[in-house]
C-alpha atoms as a PDB file:
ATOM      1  CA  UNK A   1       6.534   9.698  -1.786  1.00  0.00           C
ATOM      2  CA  UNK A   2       8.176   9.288  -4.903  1.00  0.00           C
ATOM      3  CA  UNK A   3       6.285   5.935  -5.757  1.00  0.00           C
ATOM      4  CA  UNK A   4       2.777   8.130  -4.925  1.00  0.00           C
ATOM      5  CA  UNK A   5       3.925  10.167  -8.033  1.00  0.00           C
ATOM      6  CA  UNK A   6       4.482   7.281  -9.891  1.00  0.00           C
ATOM      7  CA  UNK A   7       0.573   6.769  -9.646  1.00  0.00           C
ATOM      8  CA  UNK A   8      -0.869   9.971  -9.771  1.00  0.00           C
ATOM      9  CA  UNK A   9       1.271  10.424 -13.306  1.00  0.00           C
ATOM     10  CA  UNK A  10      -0.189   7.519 -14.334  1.00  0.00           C
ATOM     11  CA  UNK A  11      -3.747   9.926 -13.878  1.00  0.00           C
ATOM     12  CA  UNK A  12      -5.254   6.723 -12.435  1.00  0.00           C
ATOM     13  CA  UNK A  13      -8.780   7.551 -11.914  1.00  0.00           C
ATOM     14  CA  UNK A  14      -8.180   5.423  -8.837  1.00  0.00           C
ATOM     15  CA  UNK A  15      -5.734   7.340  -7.324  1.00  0.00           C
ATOM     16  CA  UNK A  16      -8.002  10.140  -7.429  1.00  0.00           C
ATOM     17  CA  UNK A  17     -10.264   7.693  -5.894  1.00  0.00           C
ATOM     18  CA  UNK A  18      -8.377   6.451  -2.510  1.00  0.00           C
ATOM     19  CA  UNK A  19      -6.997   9.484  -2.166  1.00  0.00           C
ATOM     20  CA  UNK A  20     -10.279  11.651  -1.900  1.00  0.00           C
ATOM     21  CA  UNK A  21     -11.222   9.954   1.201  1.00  0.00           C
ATOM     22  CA  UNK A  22     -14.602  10.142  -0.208  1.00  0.00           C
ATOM     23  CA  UNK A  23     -15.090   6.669  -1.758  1.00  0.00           C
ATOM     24  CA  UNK A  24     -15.779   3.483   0.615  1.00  0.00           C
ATOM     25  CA  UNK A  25     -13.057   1.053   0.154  1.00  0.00           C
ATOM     26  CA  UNK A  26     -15.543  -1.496  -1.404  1.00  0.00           C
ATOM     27  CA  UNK A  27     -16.276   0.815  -4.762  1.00  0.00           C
ATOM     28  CA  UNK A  28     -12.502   0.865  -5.347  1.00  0.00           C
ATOM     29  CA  UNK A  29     -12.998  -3.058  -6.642  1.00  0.00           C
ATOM     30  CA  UNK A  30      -9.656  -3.902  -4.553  1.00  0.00           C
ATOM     31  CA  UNK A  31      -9.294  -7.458  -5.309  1.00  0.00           C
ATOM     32  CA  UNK A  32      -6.509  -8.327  -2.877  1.00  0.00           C
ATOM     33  CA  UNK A  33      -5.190  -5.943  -0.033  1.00  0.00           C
ATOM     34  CA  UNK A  34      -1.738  -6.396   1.886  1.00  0.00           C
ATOM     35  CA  UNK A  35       0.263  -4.313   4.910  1.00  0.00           C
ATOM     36  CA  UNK A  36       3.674  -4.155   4.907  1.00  0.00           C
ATOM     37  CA  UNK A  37       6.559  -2.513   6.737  1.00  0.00           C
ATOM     38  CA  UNK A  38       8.102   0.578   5.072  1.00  0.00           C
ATOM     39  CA  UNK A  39      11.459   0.348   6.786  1.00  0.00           C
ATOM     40  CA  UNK A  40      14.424  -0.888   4.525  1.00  0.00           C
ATOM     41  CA  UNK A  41      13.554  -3.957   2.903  1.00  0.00           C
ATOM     42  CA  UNK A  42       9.755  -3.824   3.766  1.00  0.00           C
ATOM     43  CA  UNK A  43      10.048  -0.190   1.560  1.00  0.00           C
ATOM     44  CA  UNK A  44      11.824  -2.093  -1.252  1.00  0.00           C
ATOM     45  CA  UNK A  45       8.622  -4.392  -1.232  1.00  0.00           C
ATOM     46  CA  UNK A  46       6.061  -1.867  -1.529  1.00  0.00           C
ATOM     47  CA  UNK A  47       7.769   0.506  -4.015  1.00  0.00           C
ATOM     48  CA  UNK A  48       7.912  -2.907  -6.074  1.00  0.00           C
ATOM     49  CA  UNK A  49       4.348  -3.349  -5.676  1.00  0.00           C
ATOM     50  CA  UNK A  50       3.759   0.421  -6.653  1.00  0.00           C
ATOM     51  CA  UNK A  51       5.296  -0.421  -9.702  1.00  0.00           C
ATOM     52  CA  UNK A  52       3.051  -3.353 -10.306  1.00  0.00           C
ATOM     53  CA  UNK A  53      -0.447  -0.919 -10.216  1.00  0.00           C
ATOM     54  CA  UNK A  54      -0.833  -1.462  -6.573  1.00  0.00           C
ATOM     55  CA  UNK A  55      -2.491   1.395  -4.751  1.00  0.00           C
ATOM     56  CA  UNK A  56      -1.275   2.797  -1.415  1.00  0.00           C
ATOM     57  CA  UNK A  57      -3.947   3.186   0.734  1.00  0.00           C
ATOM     58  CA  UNK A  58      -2.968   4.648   4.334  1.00  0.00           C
ATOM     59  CA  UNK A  59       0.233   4.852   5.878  1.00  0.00           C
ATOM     60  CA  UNK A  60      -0.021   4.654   9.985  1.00  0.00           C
ATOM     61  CA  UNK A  61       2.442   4.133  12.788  1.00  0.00           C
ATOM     62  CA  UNK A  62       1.934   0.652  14.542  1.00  0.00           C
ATOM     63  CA  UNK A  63       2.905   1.285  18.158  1.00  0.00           C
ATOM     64  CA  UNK A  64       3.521  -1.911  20.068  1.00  0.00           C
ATOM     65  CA  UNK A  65       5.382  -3.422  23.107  1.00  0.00           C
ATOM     66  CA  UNK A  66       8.689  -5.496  23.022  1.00  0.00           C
ATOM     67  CA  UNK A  67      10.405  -6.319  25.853  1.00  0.00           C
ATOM     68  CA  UNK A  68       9.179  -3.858  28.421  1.00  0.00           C
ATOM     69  CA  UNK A  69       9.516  -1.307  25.236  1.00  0.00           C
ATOM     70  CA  UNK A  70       7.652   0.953  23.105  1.00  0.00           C
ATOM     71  CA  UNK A  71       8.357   0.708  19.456  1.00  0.00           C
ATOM     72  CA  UNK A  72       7.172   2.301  16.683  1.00  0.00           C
ATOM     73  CA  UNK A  73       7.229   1.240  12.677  1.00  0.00           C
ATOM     74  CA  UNK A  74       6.230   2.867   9.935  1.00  0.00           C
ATOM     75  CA  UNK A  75       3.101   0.721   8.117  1.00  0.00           C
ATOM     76  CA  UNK A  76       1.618   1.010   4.283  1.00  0.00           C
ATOM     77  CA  UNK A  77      -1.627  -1.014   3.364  1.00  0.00           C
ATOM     78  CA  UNK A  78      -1.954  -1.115  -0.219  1.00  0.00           C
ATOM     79  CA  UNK A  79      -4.748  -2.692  -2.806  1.00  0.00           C
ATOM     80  CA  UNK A  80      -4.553  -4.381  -6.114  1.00  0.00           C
ATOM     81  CA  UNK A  81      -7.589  -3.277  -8.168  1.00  0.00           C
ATOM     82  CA  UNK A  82      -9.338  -6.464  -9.981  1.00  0.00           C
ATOM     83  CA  UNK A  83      -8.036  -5.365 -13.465  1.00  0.00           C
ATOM     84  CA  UNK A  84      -3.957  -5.763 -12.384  1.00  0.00           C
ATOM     85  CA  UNK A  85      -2.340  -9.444 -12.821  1.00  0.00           C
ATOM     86  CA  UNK A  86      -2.878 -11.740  -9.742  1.00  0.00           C
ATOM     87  CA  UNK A  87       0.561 -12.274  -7.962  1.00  0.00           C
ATOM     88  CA  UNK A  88       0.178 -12.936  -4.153  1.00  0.00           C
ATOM     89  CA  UNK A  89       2.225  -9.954  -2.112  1.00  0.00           C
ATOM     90  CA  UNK A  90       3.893 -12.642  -0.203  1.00  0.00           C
ATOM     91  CA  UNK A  91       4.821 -14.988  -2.558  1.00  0.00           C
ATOM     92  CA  UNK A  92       8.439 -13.353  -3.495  1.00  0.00           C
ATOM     93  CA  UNK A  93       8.945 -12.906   0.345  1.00  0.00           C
END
């Protein structure tokens, strides 16, 4: 949670915006959006993309099947807005 501070003390309008659950997703003019894992490393990523004005858009649980298995892992999709530097999400990967 600590890097959803890190926006909202920014007073991003937004922030305000994605997290109203009022706005479509298209008036939010997200240029680029990208899902990541929020377990260890995958958490490092996204905090680092936080940091970068990205904007965290839903966290879910992806439930799938390995090896006769249930897992579960922790998921964030987030959204650069048009006026943030281009730098693909995967490209430090």
């Amino acid at each position: 949670m600590k890097g959803a501070a890190t926006i909202k003390d920014t007073g991003s309008d937004l922030f305000d915006a994605a997290s109203s659950g009022t706005s479509p997703l298209w008036q939010l003019d997200i240029a680029e959006l990208a899902g990541h894992n929020i377990e260890s490393r995958g958490r490092e990523e996204v905090n680092r993309l936080l940091s970068e004005g990205w904007v965290l858009l839903h966290i879910y649980t992806l439930k799938y099947e390995e090896d006769g298995v249930w897992r579960e892992r922790p998921m964030a999709i987030l959204g650069r807005p048009r006026n943030t530097p281009h730098e693909p999400a995967h490209s430090k990967l």
